[in-house]
Protein backbone atom coordinates (compact mmCIF):
# COMPACT_ATOMS: atom_id res chain seq x y z
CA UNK A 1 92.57 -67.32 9.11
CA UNK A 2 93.26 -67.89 5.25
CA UNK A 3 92.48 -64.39 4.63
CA UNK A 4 95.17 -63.19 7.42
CA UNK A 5 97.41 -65.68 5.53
CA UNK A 6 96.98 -64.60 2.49
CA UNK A 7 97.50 -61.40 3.42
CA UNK A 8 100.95 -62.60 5.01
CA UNK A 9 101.57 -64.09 1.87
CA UNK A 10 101.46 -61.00 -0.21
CA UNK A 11 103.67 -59.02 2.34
CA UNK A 12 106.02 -61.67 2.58
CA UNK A 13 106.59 -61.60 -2.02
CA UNK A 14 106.40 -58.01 -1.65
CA UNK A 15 109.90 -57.73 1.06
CA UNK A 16 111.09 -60.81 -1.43
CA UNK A 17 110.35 -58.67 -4.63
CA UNK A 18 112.08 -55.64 -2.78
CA UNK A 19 114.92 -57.33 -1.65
CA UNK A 20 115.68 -58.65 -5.16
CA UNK A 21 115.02 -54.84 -6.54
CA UNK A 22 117.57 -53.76 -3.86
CA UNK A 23 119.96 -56.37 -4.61
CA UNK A 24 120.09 -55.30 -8.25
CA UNK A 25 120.18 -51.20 -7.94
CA UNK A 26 121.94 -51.12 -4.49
CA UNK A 27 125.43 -49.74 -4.67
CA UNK A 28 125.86 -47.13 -2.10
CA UNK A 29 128.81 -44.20 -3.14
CA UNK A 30 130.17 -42.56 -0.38
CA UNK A 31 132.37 -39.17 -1.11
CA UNK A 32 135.17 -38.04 1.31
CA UNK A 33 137.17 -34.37 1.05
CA UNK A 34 140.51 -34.87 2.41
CA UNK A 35 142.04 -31.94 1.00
CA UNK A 36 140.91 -29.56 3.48
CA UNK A 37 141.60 -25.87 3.29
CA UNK A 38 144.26 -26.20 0.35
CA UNK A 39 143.39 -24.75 -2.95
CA UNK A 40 141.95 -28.33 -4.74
CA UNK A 41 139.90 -28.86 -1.14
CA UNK A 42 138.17 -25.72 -1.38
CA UNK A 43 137.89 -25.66 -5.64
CA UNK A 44 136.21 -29.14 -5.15
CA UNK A 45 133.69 -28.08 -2.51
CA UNK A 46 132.55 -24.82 -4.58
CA UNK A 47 132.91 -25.60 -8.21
CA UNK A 48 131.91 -29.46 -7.89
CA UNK A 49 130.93 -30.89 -3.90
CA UNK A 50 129.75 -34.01 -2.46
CA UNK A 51 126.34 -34.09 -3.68
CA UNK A 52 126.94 -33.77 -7.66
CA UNK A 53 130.21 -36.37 -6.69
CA UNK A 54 128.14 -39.05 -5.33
CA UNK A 55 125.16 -38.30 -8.42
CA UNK A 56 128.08 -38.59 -11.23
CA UNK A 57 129.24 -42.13 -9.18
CA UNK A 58 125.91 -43.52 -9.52
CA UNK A 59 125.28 -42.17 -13.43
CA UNK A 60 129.09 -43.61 -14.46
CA UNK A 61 127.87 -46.81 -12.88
CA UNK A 62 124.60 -47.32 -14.87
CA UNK A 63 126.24 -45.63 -18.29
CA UNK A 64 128.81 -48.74 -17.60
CA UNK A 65 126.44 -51.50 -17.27
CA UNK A 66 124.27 -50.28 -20.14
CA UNK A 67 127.44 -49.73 -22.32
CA UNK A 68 128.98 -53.54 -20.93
CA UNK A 69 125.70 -54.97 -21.74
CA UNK A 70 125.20 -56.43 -17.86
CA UNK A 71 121.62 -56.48 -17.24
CA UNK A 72 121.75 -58.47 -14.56
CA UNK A 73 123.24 -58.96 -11.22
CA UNK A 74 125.47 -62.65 -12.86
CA UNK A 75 126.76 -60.65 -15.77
CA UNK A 76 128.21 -57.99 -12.84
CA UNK A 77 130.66 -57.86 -10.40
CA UNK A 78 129.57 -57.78 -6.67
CA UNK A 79 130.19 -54.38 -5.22
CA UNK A 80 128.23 -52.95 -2.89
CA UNK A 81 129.86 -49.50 -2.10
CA UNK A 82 132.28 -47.21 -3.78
CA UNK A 83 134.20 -44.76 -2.22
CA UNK A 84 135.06 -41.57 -3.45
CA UNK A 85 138.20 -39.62 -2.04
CA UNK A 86 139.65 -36.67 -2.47
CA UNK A 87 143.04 -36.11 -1.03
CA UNK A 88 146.21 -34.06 -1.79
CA UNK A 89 148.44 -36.51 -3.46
CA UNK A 90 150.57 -36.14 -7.30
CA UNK A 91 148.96 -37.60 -10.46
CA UNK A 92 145.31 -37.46 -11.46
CA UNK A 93 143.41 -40.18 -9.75
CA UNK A 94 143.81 -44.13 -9.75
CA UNK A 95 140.91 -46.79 -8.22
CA UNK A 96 141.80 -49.41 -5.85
CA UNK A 97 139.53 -51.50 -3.97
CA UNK A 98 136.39 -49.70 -4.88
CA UNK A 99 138.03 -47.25 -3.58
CA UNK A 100 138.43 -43.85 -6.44
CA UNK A 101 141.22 -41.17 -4.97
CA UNK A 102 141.14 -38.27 -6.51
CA UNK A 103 144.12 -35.55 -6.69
CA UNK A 104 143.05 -31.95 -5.11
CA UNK A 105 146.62 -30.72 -6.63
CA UNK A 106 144.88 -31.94 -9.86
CA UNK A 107 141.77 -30.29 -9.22
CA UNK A 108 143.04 -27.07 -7.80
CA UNK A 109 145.75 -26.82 -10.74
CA UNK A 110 143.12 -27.09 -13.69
CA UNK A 111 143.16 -24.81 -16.03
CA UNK A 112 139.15 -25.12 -17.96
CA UNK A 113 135.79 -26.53 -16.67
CA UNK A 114 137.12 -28.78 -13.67
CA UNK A 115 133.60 -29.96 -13.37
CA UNK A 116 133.23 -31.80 -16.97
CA UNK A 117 137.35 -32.91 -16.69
CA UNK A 118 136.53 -34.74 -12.54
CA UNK A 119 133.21 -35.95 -14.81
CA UNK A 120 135.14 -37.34 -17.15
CA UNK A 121 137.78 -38.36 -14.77
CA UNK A 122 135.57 -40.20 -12.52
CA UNK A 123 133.95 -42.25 -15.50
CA UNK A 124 137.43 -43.62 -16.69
CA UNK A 125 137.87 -44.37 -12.50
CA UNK A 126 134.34 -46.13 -12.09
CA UNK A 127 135.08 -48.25 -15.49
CA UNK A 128 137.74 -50.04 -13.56
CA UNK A 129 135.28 -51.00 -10.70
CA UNK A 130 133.18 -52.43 -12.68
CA UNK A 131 135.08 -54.02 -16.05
CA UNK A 132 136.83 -57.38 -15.94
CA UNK A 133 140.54 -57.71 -16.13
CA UNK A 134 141.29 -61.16 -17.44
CA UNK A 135 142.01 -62.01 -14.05
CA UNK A 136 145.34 -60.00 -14.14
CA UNK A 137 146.58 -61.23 -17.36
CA UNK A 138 145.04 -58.74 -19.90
CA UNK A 139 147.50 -55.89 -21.26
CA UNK A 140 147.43 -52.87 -18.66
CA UNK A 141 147.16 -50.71 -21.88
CA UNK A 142 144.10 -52.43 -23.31
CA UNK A 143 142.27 -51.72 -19.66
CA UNK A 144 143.11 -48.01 -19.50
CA UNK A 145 142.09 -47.98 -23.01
CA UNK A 146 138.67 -49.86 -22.36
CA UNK A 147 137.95 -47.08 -19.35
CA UNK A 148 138.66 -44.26 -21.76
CA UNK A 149 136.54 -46.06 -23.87
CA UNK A 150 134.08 -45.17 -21.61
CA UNK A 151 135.05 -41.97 -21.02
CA UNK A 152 134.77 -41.13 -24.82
CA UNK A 153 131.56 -42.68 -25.18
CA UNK A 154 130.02 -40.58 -22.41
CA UNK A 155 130.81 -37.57 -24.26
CA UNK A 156 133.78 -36.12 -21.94
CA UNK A 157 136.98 -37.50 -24.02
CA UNK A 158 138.93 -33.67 -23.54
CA UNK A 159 140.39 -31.45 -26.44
CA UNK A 160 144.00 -32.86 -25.77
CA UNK A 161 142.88 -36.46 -26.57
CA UNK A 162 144.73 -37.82 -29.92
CA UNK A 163 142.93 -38.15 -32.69
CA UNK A 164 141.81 -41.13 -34.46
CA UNK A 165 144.47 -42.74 -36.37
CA UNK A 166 147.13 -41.85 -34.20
CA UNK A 167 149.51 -43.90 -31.67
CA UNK A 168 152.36 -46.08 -32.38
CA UNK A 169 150.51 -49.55 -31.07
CA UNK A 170 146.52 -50.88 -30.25
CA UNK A 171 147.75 -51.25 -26.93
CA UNK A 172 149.70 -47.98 -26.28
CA UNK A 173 146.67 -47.19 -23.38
CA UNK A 174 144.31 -44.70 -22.12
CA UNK A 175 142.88 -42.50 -25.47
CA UNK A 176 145.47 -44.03 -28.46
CA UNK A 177 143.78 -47.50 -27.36
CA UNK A 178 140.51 -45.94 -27.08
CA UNK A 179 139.88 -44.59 -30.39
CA UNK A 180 141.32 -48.06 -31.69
CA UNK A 181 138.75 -49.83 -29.58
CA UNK A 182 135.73 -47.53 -30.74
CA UNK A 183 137.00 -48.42 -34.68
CA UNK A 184 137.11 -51.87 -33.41
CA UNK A 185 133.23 -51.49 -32.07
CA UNK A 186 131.54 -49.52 -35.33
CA UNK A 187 132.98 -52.62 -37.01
CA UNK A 188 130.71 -55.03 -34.86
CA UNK A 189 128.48 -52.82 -32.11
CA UNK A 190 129.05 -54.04 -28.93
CA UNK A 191 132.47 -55.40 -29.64
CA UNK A 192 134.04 -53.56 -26.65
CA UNK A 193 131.20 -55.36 -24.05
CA UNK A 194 131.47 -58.48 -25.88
CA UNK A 195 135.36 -58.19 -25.12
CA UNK A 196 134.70 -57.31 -21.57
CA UNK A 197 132.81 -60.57 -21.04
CA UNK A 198 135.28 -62.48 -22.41
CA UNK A 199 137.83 -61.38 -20.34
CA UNK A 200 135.86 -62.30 -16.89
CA UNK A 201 137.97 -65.27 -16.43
CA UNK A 202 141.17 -64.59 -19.02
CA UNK A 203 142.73 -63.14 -21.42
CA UNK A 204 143.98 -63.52 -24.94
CA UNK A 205 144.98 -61.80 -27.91
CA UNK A 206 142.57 -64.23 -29.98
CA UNK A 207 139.35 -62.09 -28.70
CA UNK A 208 139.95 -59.92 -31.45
CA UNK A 209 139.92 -63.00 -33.95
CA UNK A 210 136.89 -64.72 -32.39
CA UNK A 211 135.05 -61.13 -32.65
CA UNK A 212 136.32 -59.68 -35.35
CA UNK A 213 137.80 -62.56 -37.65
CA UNK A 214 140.67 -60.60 -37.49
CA UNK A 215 144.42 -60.32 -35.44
CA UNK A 216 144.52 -57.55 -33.03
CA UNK A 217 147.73 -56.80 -35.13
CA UNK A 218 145.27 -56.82 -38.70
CA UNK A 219 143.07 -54.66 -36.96
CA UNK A 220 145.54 -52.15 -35.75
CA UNK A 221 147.00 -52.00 -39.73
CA UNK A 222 143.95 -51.32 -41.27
CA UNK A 223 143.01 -48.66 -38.67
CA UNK A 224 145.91 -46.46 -38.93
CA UNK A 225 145.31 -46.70 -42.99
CA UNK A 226 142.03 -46.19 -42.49
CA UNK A 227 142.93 -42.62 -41.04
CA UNK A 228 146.21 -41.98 -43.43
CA UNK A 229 148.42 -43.00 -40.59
């Protein structure tokens, strides 16, 4: 009788145990082509597919918390699937929801390796699942810039991308914001996740002071002459 409920016992931690290690690691990424037959449908299917889409999802996700410094399940938000979707629509791609919609016209259109450009694409996409907005009130140029932050520091920031120095303010967006923000990090590593934790709940210019001992505005000076700009 004790042995039996012993044995129960151990089951019963081990399901407990398992449910906890699923509750941490269990995002599930599901992948949708919409495009059909048209040129970015079929370029997406042969030079990139499902398989390697739903692998990158799941990579971006764990380069992100690693990068954000959330190493546990509190310091994250609560998603538990992400859809990818590939459709014929204008522009590039834009998240919503969980929800990352990809442009066939994009893909099919691409001139270069489509498959490291949608890698790169879909780590900018996947930062803004996962990072923290201020709840609305941060500048829509600092979070473009914090998901090509991402995107830079995964290695896939393209040849077009200005380089550092250049832009005419820190909060311009996408890669002018970007290389600001990775000057802003080699001047305290980690800046850029400290930043995203402070802007769970709000936002405010005086991050970059409390961080940095510094105005954004400072900052953004001594950048551009850092660079001769």
């Amino acid at each position: 009788m004790a042995m039996g409920s012993t044995r129960n016992t151990v089951i019963l931690s081990c399901l407990v145990f398992l449910a906890a290690l699923h509750g941490i690691q269990a995002v599930q990424y599901a992948v949708t082509n919409n495009a059909g037959n048209s040129a970015g449908g079929v370029r997406f299917t042969n030079a990139i597919g499902i398989p390697y889409s739903r692998q990158t999802l799941a990579s971006a996700t764990n380069f992100i918390w690693r990068l954000f410094q959330q190493n546990t399940p509190a310091d994250k938000k609560s998603v538990q699937k992400v859809t990818l979707i590939i459709e014929n629509m204008d522009g590039v791609a834009y998240a919503s929801n969980n929800e990352i919609h990809v442009s066939a016209n994009y893909i099919g259109s691409y001139s270069g390796d489509v498959k490291t450009e949608f890698t790169g694409v879909l780590y900018h996409e996947m930062t803004h699942v996962w990072q923290w907005n201020g709840n609305g009130q941060a500048p829509g140029g600092l979070i473009e810039g914090i998901a090509d932050f991402v995107r830079l520091k995964a290695n896939y920031a393209p040849a077009h991308w200005v380089k550092p120095g250049q832009g005419d303010r820190w909060d311009q967006g996408y890669d002018v914001t970007a290389r600001f923000l990775d000057y802003c990090n080699s001047l305290r590593n980690g800046f850029v996740a400290e930043l995203n934790k402070k802007m769970r709940s709000g936002y405010s210019d005086n991050f970059f002071v409390e961080l940095l001992g510094k105005t954004v505005d400072q900052l953004w000076t001594e950048y551009k002459a850092r660079y001769g700009n």
